[in-house]
Each structure stands twice: as structure tokens, then as C-alpha cells.
C-alpha atoms as a PDB file:
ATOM      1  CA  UNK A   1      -9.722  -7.608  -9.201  1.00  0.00           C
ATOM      2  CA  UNK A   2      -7.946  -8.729 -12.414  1.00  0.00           C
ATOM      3  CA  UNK A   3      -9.339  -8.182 -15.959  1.00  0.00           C
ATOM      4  CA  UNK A   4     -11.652 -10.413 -17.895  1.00  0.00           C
ATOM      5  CA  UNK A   5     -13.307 -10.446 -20.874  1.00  0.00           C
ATOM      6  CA  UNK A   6     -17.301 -11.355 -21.671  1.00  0.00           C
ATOM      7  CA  UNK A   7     -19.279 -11.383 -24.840  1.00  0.00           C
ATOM      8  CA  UNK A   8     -23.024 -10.695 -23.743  1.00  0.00           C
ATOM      9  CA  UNK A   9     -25.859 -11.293 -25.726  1.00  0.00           C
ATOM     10  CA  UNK A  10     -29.095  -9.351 -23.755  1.00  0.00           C
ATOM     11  CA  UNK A  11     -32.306 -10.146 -24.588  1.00  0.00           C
ATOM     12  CA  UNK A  12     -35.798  -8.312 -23.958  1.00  0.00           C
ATOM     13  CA  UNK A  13     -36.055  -4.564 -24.563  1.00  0.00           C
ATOM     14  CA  UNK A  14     -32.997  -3.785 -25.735  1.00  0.00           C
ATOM     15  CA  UNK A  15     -33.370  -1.736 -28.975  1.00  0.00           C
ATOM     16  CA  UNK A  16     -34.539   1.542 -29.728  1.00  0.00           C
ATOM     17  CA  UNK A  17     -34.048   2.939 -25.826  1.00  0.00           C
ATOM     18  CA  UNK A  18     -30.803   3.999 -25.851  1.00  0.00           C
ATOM     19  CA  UNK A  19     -29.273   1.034 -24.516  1.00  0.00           C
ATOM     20  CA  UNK A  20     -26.000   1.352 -26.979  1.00  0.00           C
ATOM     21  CA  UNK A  21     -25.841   5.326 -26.360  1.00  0.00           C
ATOM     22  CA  UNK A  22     -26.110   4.495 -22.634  1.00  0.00           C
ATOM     23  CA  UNK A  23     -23.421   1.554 -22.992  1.00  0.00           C
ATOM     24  CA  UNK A  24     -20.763   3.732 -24.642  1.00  0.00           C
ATOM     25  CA  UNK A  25     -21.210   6.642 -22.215  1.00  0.00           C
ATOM     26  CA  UNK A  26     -21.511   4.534 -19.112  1.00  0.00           C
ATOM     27  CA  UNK A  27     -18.526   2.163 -19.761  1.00  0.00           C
ATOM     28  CA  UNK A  28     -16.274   4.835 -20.914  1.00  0.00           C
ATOM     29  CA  UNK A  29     -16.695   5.915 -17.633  1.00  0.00           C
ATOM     30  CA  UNK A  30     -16.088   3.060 -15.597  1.00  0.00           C
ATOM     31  CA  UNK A  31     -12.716   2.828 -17.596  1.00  0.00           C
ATOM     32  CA  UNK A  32     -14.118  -0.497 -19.334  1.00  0.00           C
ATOM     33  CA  UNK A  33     -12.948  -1.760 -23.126  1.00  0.00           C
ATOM     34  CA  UNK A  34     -15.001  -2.994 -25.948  1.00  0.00           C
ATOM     35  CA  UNK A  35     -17.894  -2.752 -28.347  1.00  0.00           C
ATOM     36  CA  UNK A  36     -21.952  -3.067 -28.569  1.00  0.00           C
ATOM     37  CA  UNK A  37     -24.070  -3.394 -31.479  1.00  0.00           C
ATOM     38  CA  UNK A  38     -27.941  -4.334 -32.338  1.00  0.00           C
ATOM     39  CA  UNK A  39     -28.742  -8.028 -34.000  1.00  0.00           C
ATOM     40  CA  UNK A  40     -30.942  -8.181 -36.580  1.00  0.00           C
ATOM     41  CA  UNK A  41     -33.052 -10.415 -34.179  1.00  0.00           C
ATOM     42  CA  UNK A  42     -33.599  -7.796 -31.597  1.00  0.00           C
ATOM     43  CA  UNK A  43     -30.764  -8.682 -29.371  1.00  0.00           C
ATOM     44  CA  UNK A  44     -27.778  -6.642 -28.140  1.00  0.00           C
ATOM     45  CA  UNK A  45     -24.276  -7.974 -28.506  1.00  0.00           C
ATOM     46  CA  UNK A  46     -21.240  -7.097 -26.205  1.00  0.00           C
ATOM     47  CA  UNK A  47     -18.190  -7.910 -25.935  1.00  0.00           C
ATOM     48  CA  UNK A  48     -16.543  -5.957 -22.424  1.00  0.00           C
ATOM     49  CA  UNK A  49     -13.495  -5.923 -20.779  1.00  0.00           C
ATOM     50  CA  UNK A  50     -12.464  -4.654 -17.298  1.00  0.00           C
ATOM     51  CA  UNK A  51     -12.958  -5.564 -13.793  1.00  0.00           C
ATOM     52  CA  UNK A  52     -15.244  -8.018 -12.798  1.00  0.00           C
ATOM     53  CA  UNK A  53     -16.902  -5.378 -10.365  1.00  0.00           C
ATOM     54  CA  UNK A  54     -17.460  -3.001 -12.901  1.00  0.00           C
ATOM     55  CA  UNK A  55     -18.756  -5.214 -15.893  1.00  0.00           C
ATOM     56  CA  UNK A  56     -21.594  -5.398 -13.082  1.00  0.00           C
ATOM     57  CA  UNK A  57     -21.438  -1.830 -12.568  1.00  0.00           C
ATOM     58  CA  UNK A  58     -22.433  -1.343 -16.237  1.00  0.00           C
ATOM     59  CA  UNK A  59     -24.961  -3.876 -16.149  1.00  0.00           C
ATOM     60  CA  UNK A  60     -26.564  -2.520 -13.057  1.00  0.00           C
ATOM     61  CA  UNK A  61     -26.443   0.650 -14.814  1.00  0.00           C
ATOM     62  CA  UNK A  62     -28.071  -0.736 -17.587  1.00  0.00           C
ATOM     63  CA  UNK A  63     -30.868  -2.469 -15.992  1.00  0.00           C
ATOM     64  CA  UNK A  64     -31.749   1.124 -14.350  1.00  0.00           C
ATOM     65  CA  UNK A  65     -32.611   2.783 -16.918  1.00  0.00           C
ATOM     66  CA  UNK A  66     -36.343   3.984 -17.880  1.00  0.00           C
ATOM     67  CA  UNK A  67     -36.749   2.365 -20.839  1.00  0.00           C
ATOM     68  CA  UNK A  68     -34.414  -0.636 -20.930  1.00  0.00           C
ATOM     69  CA  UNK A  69     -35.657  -4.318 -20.344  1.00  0.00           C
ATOM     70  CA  UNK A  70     -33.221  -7.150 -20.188  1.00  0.00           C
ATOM     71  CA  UNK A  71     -34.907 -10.076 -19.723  1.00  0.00           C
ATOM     72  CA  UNK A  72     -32.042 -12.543 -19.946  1.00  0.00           C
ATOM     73  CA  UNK A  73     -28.682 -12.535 -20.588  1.00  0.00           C
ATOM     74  CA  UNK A  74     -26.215 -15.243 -22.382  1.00  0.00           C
ATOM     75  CA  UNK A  75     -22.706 -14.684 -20.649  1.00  0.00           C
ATOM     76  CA  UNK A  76     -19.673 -16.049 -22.513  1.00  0.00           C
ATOM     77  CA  UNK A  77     -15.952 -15.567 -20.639  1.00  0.00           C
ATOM     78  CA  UNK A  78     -13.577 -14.500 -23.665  1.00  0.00           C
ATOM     79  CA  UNK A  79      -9.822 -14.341 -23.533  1.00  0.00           C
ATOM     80  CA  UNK A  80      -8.578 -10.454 -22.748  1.00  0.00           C
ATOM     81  CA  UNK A  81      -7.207  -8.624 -25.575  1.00  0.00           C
ATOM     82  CA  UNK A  82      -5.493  -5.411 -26.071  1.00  0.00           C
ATOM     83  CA  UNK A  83      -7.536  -2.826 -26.467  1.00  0.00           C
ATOM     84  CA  UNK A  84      -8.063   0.687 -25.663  1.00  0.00           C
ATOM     85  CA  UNK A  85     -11.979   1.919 -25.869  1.00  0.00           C
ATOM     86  CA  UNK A  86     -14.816   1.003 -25.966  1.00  0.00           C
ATOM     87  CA  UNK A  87     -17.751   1.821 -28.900  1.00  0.00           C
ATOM     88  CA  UNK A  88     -20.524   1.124 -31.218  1.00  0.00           C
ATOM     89  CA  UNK A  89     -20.314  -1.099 -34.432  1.00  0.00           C
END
């Protein structure tokens, strides 16, 4: 499983139910690199680096929660970079 890189843009309910705070704690733990942050448009961006299987992971985890809604997704493959967490802007 080598490492990529993705910059995510999520639409639907995405703000104001703890989808950052859920992003940060849930791909700290799967060992995955990166950042989120709200748009003022009501999207969520991401950029995310790991394994394949456990950007998914993350997403999965996402899509599970109570109040989260992701409606659609616009996927982006980015060249990896060196980096060592991952956080809110």
C-alpha cells in the first residue's frame, strides 16, 4: 500500500458538526498527514496523506458520524510531501 496524497473538497453538511474536530482526531489515529479547514462557501477542504486504505478509513469514518452529511466529494491526487501531522487551519 504505498503513500499518496489527495486534496478533497466535501460538500453537503459539512460545517458546524464537528467534521474538522472529528478529522484531526480520527486521522491522527490512523497515522495519516495533513490539514482541514472550512470555505467560506460551506465546503470542507483537505488535503491527506497516507495509505490508500486508510484515506478511506477516514472517510468512512467521516460519513458515520451523527451529524455529518457529505453529499459529494471532488477528489484531486496531489504529489506526497514531507510532512509529519496532521491539523486544522
Amino acid at each position: 500500500d504505498k503513500m499518496v496524497r489527495k486534496h478533497i473538497i466535501f460538500y453537503g453538511r459539512v460545517q458546524g458538526v464537528g467534521f474538522r474536530y472529528y478529522s484531526v482526531y480520527k486521522a491522527r489515529a490512523l497515522g495519516l498527514t495533513g490539514w482541514v479547514r472550512n470555505l467560506y462557501d460551506g465546503t470542507v477542504e483537505m488535503e491527506v496523506q497516507g495509505k490508500e486504505s486508510e484515506i478511506d478509513q477516514l472517510i468512512i469514518f467521516l460519513q458515520n458520524q451523527r451529524f455529518i452529511l457529505i453529499e459529494d466529494m471532488k477528489v484531486k491526487k496531489l504529489a506526497v510531501v514531507d510532512e509529519r501531522d496532521f491539523y486544522e487551519k
